[in-house]
Protein backbone atom coordinates (compact mmCIF):
# COMPACT_ATOMS: atom_id res chain seq x y z
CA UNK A 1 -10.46 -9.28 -75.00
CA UNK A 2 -8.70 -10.83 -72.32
CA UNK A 3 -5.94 -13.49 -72.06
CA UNK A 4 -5.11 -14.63 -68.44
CA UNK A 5 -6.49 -11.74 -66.97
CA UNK A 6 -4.67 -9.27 -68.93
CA UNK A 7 -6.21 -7.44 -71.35
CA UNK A 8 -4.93 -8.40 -75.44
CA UNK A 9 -4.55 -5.07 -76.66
CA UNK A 10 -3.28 -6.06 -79.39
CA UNK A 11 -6.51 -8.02 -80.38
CA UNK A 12 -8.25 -5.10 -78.97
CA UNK A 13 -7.48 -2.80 -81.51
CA UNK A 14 -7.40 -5.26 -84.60
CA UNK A 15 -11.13 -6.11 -83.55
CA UNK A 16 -12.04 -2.12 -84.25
CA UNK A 17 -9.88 -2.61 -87.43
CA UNK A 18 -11.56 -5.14 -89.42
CA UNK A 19 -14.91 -3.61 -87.74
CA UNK A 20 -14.12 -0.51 -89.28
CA UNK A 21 -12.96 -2.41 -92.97
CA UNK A 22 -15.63 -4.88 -93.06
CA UNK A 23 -17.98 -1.51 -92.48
CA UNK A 24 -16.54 -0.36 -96.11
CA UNK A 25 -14.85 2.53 -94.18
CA UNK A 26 -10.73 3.05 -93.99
CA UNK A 27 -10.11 4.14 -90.74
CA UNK A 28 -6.97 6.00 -91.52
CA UNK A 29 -8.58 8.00 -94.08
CA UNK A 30 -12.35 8.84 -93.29
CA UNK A 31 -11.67 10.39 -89.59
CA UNK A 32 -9.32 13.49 -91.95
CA UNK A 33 -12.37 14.62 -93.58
CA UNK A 34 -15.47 14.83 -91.02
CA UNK A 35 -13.32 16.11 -87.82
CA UNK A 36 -14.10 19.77 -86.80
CA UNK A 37 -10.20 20.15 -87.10
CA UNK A 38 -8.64 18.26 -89.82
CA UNK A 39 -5.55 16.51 -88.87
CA UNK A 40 -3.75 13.75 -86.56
CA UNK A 41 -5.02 13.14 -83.15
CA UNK A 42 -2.58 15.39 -80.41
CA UNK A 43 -1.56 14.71 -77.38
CA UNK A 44 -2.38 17.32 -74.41
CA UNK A 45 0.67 18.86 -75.09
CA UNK A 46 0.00 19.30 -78.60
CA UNK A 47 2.61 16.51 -80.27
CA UNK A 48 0.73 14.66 -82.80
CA UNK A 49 0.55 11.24 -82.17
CA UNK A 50 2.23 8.34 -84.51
CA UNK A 51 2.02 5.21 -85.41
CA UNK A 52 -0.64 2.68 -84.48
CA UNK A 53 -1.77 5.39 -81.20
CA UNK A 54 -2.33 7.67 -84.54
CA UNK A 55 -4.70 4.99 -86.88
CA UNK A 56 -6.49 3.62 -83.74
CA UNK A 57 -7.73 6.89 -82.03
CA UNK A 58 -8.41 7.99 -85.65
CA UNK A 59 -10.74 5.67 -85.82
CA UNK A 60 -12.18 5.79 -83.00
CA UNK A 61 -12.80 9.19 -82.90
CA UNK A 62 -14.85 8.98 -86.47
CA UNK A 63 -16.79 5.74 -84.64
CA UNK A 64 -17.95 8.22 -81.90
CA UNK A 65 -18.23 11.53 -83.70
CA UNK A 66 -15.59 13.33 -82.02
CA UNK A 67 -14.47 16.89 -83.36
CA UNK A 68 -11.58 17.52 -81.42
CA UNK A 69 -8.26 16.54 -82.21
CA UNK A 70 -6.81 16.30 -78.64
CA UNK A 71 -6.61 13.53 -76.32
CA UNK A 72 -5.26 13.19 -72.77
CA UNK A 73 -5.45 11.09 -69.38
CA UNK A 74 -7.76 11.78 -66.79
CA UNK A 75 -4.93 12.74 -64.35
CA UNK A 76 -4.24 15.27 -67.57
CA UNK A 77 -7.39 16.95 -67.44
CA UNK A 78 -7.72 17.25 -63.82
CA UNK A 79 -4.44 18.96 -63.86
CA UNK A 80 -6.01 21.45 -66.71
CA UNK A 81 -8.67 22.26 -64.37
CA UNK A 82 -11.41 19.44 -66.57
CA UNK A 83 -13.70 16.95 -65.59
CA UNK A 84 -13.77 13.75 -67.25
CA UNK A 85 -17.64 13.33 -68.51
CA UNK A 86 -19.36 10.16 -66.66
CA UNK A 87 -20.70 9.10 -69.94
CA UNK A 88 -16.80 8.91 -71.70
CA UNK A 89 -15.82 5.77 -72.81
CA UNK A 90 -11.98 5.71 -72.48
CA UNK A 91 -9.61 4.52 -75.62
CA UNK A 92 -6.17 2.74 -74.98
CA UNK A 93 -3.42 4.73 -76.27
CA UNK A 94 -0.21 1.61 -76.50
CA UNK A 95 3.40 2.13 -75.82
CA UNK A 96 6.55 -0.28 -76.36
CA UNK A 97 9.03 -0.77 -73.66
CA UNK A 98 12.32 -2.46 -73.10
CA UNK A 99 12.95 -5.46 -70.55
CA UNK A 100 16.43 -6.96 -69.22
CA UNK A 101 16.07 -10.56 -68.69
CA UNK A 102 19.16 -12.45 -67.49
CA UNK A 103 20.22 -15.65 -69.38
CA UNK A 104 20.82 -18.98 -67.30
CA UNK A 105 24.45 -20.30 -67.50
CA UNK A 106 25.33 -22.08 -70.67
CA UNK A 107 25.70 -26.27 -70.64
CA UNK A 108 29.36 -24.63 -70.50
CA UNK A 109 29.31 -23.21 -67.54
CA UNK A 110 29.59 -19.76 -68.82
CA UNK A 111 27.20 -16.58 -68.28
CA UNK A 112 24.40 -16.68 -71.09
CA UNK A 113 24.72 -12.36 -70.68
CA UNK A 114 21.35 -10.59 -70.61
CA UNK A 115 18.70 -11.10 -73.19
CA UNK A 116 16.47 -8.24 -74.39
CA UNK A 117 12.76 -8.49 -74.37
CA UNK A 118 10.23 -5.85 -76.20
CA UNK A 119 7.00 -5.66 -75.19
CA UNK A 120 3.59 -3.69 -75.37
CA UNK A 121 1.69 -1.92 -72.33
CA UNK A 122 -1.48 0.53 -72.56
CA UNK A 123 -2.73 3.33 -70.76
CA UNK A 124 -6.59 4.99 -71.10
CA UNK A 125 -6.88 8.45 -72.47
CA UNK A 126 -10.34 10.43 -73.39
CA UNK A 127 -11.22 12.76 -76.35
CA UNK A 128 -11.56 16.23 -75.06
CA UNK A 129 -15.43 16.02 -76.33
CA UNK A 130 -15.63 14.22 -73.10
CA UNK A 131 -13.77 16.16 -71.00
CA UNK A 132 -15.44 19.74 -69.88
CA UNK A 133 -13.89 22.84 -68.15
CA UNK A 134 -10.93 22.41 -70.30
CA UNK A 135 -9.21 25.56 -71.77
CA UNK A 136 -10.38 26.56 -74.96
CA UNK A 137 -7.69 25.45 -77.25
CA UNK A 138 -8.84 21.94 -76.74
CA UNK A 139 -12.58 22.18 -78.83
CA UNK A 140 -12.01 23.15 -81.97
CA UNK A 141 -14.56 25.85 -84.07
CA UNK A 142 -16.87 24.76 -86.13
CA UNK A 143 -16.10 23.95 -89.81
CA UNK A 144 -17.71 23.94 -92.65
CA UNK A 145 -17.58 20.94 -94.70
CA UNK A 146 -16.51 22.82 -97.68
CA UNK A 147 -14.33 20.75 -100.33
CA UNK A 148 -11.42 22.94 -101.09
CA UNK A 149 -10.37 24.56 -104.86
CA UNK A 150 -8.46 21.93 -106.56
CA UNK A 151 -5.59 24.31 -107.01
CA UNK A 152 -5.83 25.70 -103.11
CA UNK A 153 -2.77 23.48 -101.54
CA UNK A 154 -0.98 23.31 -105.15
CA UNK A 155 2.24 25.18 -103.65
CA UNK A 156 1.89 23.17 -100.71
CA UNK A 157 1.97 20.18 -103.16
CA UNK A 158 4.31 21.16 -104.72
CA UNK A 159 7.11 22.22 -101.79
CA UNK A 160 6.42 18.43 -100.44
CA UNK A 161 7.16 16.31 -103.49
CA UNK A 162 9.28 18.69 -105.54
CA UNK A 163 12.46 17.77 -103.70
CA UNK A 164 11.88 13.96 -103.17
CA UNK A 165 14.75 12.20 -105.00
CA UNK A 166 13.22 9.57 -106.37
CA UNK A 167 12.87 9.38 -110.17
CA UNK A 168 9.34 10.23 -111.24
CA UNK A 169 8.34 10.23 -114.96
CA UNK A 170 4.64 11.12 -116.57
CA UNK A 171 2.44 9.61 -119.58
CA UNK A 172 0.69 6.26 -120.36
CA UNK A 173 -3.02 5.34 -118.23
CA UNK A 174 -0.87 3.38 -115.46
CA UNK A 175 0.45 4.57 -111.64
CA UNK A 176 3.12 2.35 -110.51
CA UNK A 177 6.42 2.00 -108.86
CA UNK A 178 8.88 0.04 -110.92
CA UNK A 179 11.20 -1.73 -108.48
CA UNK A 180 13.64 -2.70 -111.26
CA UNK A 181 13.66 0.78 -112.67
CA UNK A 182 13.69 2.56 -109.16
CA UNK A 183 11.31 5.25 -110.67
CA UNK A 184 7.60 6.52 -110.01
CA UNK A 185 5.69 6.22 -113.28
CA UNK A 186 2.29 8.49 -113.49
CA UNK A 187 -0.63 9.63 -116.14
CA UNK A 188 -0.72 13.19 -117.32
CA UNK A 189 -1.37 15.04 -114.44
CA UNK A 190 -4.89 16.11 -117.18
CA UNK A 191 -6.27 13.08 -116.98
CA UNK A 192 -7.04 13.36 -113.13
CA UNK A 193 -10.19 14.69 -111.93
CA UNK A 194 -8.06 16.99 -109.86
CA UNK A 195 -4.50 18.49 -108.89
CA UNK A 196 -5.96 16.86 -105.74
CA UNK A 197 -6.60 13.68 -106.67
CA UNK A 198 -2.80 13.42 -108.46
CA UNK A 199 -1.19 14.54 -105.71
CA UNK A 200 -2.74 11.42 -103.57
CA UNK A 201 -1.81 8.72 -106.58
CA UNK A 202 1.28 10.41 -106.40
CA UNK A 203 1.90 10.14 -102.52
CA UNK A 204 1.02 5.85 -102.94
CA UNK A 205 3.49 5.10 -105.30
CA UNK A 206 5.85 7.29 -103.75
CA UNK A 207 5.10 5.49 -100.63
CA UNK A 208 6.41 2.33 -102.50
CA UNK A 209 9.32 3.58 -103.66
CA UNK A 210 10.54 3.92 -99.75
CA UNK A 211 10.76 0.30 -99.29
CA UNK A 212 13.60 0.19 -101.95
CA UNK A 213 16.56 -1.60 -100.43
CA UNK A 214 18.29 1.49 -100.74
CA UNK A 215 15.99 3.52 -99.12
CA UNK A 216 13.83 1.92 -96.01
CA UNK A 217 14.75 -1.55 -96.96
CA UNK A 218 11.06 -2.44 -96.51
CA UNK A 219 10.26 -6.40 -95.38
CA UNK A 220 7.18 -7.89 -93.65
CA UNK A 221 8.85 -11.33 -92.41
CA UNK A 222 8.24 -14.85 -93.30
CA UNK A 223 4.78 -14.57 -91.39
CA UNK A 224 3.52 -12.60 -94.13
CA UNK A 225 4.28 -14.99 -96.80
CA UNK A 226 2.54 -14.79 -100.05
CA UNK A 227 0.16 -11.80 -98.59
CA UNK A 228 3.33 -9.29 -98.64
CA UNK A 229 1.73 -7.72 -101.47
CA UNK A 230 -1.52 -6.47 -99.90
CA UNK A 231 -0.06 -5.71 -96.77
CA UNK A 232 2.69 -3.31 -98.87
CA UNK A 233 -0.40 -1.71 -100.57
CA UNK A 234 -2.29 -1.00 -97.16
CA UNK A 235 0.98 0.48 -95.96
CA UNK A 236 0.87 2.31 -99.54
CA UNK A 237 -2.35 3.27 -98.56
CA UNK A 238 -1.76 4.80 -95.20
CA UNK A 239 0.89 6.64 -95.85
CA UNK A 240 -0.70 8.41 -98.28
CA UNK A 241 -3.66 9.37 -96.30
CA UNK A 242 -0.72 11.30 -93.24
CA UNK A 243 0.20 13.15 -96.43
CA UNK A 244 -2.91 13.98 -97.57
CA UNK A 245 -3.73 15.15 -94.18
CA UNK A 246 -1.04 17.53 -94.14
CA UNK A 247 -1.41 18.88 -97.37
CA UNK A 248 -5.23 19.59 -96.03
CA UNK A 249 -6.40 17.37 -98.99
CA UNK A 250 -9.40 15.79 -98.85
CA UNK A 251 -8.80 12.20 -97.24
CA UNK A 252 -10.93 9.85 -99.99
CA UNK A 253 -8.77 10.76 -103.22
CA UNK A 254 -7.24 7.19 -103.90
CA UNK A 255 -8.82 4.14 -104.94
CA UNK A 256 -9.91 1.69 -101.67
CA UNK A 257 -8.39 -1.15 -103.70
CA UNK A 258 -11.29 -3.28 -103.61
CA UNK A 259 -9.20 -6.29 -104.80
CA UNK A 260 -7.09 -6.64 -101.45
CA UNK A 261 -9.22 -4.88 -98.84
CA UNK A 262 -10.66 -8.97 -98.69
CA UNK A 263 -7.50 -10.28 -98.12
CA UNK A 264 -6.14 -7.80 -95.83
CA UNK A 265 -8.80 -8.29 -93.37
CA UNK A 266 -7.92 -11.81 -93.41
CA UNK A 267 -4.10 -11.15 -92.61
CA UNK A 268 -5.22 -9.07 -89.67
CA UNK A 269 -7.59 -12.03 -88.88
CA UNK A 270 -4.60 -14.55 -88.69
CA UNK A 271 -2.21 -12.16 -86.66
CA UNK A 272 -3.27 -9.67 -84.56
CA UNK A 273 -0.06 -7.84 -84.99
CA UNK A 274 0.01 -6.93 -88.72
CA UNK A 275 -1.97 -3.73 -88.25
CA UNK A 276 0.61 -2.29 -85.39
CA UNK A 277 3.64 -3.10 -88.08
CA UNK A 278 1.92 -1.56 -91.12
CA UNK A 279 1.57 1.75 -88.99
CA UNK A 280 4.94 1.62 -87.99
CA UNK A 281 5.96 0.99 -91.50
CA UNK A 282 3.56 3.82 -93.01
CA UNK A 283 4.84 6.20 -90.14
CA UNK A 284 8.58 5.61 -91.16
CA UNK A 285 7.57 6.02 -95.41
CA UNK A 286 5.85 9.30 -94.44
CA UNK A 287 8.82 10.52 -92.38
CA UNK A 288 10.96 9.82 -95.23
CA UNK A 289 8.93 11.53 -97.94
CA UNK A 290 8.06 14.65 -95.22
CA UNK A 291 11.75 15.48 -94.88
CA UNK A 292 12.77 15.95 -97.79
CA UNK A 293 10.30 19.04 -98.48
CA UNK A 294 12.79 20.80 -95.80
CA UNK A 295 15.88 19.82 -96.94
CA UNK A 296 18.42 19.88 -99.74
CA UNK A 297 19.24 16.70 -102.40
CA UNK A 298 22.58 15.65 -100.61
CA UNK A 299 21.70 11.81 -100.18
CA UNK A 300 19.01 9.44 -100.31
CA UNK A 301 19.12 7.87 -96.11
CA UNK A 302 18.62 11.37 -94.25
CA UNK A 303 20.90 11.26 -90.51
CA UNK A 304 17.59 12.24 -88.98
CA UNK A 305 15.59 8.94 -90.15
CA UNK A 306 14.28 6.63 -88.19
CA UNK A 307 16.10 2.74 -88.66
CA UNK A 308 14.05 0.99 -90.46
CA UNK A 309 12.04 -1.76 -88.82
CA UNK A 310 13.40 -5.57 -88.72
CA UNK A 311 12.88 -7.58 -91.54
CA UNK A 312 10.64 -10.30 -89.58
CA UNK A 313 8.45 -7.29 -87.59
């Protein structure tokens, strides 16, 4: 879509969102389990990409059946001795940048100082699929679409939540976060289908429990309003699915959460900006969690965090 010319990138990639959700499909889960290599999409130079780049050339990639992981400019592959295909179709990979605007003189007379502004740009970049003549690092072997022991990736499990310090306590038929509590509450790990499938409940709730005050300090804004609680659980959700991924779980362990899949395609009707702040939200949960599997219980707001996100993103 364009708006004066320019293209809306943000209403781009919504679009392919609700396309994708109104399809029945969960774009940040479904493109983990039927790529040739499992895993976030990379950049040529191998850094995984984040964020709303990560969820929208996710799904893309399932849309068009890509296998590899990688994804670079044309320029890029040119320079890696490849050849863009003619029949590629080109995805928009998004970036934020920083602008100085000055501020007009006050009724005063005195400067009004320099104002900030933040604001989105896009560049193109193709799935290696489409690029040929690149080095072989960039196609990945073929898998096969074997679903894994239920104990395979328990000590993997295991290293990634054992050290998170947030209280997390076992029994009854419910999964929840208790905000007054501040603790994780989950069934008997027996009454899950799999080590798998507890693991994933597990990574949700946990999810929640980052947007503690404490922790994250989680807040969608007045825009959100009384939809705050579906857009938490698709954050929730998302975050979950990066952890499966890393684990090497298989991606379609948690409920879809039929109830608010309705209503969240309606938020990301009204504002074509909700989807880029639940990444960034999910990304900086999932950071949180993933530390804490290589470091020691000294406090509860690692230095190496992110800050959290404004309260009205």
């Amino acid at each position: 879509m364009r708006r004066g010319g320019k293209r809306d990138i943000a209403q781009e990639i919504t679009n392919l969102i609700i396309e994708k959700i109104e399809q029945g499909v969960l774009p940040w889960r479904r493109p983990w389990r039927t790529f040739g290599a499992e895993g976030r999409p990379l950049r040529a130079g191998g850094q995984a990409y984040t964020g709303i780049n990560s969820i929208l050339l996710w799904a893309i990639a399932d849309g068009n059946g890509h296998r590899s992981r990688f994804w670079m400019t044309g320029r890029q592959a040119q320079e890696l001795g490849g050849r863009v295909l003619k029949s590629a179709r080109a995805a928009p990979s998004v970036y934020f940048n920083t602008m100085r605007k000055a501020v007009g003189p006050t009724l005063a007379g005195e400067d009004g100082g320099v104002r900030f502004i933040r604001f989105m740009r896009s560049y193109l970049v193709y799935n290696c699929d489409d690029i040929e003549g690149l080095p072989a690092r960039f196609y990945p072997d073929p898998l096969e679409m074997v679903a894994p022991s239920p104990s395979e990736h328990q000590a993997a499990i295991d290293a990634f939540f054992g050290p998170i310090p947030i209280d997390m306590r076992q029994g009854g038929n419910r999964a929840y976060y208790s905000p007054g509590g501040d603790y994780v509450q989950m069934p008997p790990k027996a009454a899950f289908i799999s080590s798998d499938h507890h693991a994933a409940t597990l990574a949700h709730e946990l999810a929640h429990a980052t947007g503690a005050s404490h922790r994250l300090a989680r807040e969608f804004g007045r825009r959100f309003g009384d939809k705050a609680y579906a857009f938490e659980e698709v954050v929730a959700d998302m975050t979950s699915g990066m952890i499966c991924s890393d684990l090497g779980l298989p991606c379609e362990l948690h409920d879809s959460h039929a109830s608010y899949i309705s209503h969240w395609v309606n938020i990301l009707k009204a504002d074509k900006s909700a989807i880029i702040t639940a990444a960034a939200k999910a990304e900086q949960a999932y950071k949180w969690l993933a530390s804490w599997s290589a470091k020691p219980r000294q406090s509860e707001r690692p230095e190496s965090h992110e800050a959290p996100l404004p309260a009205n993103a």
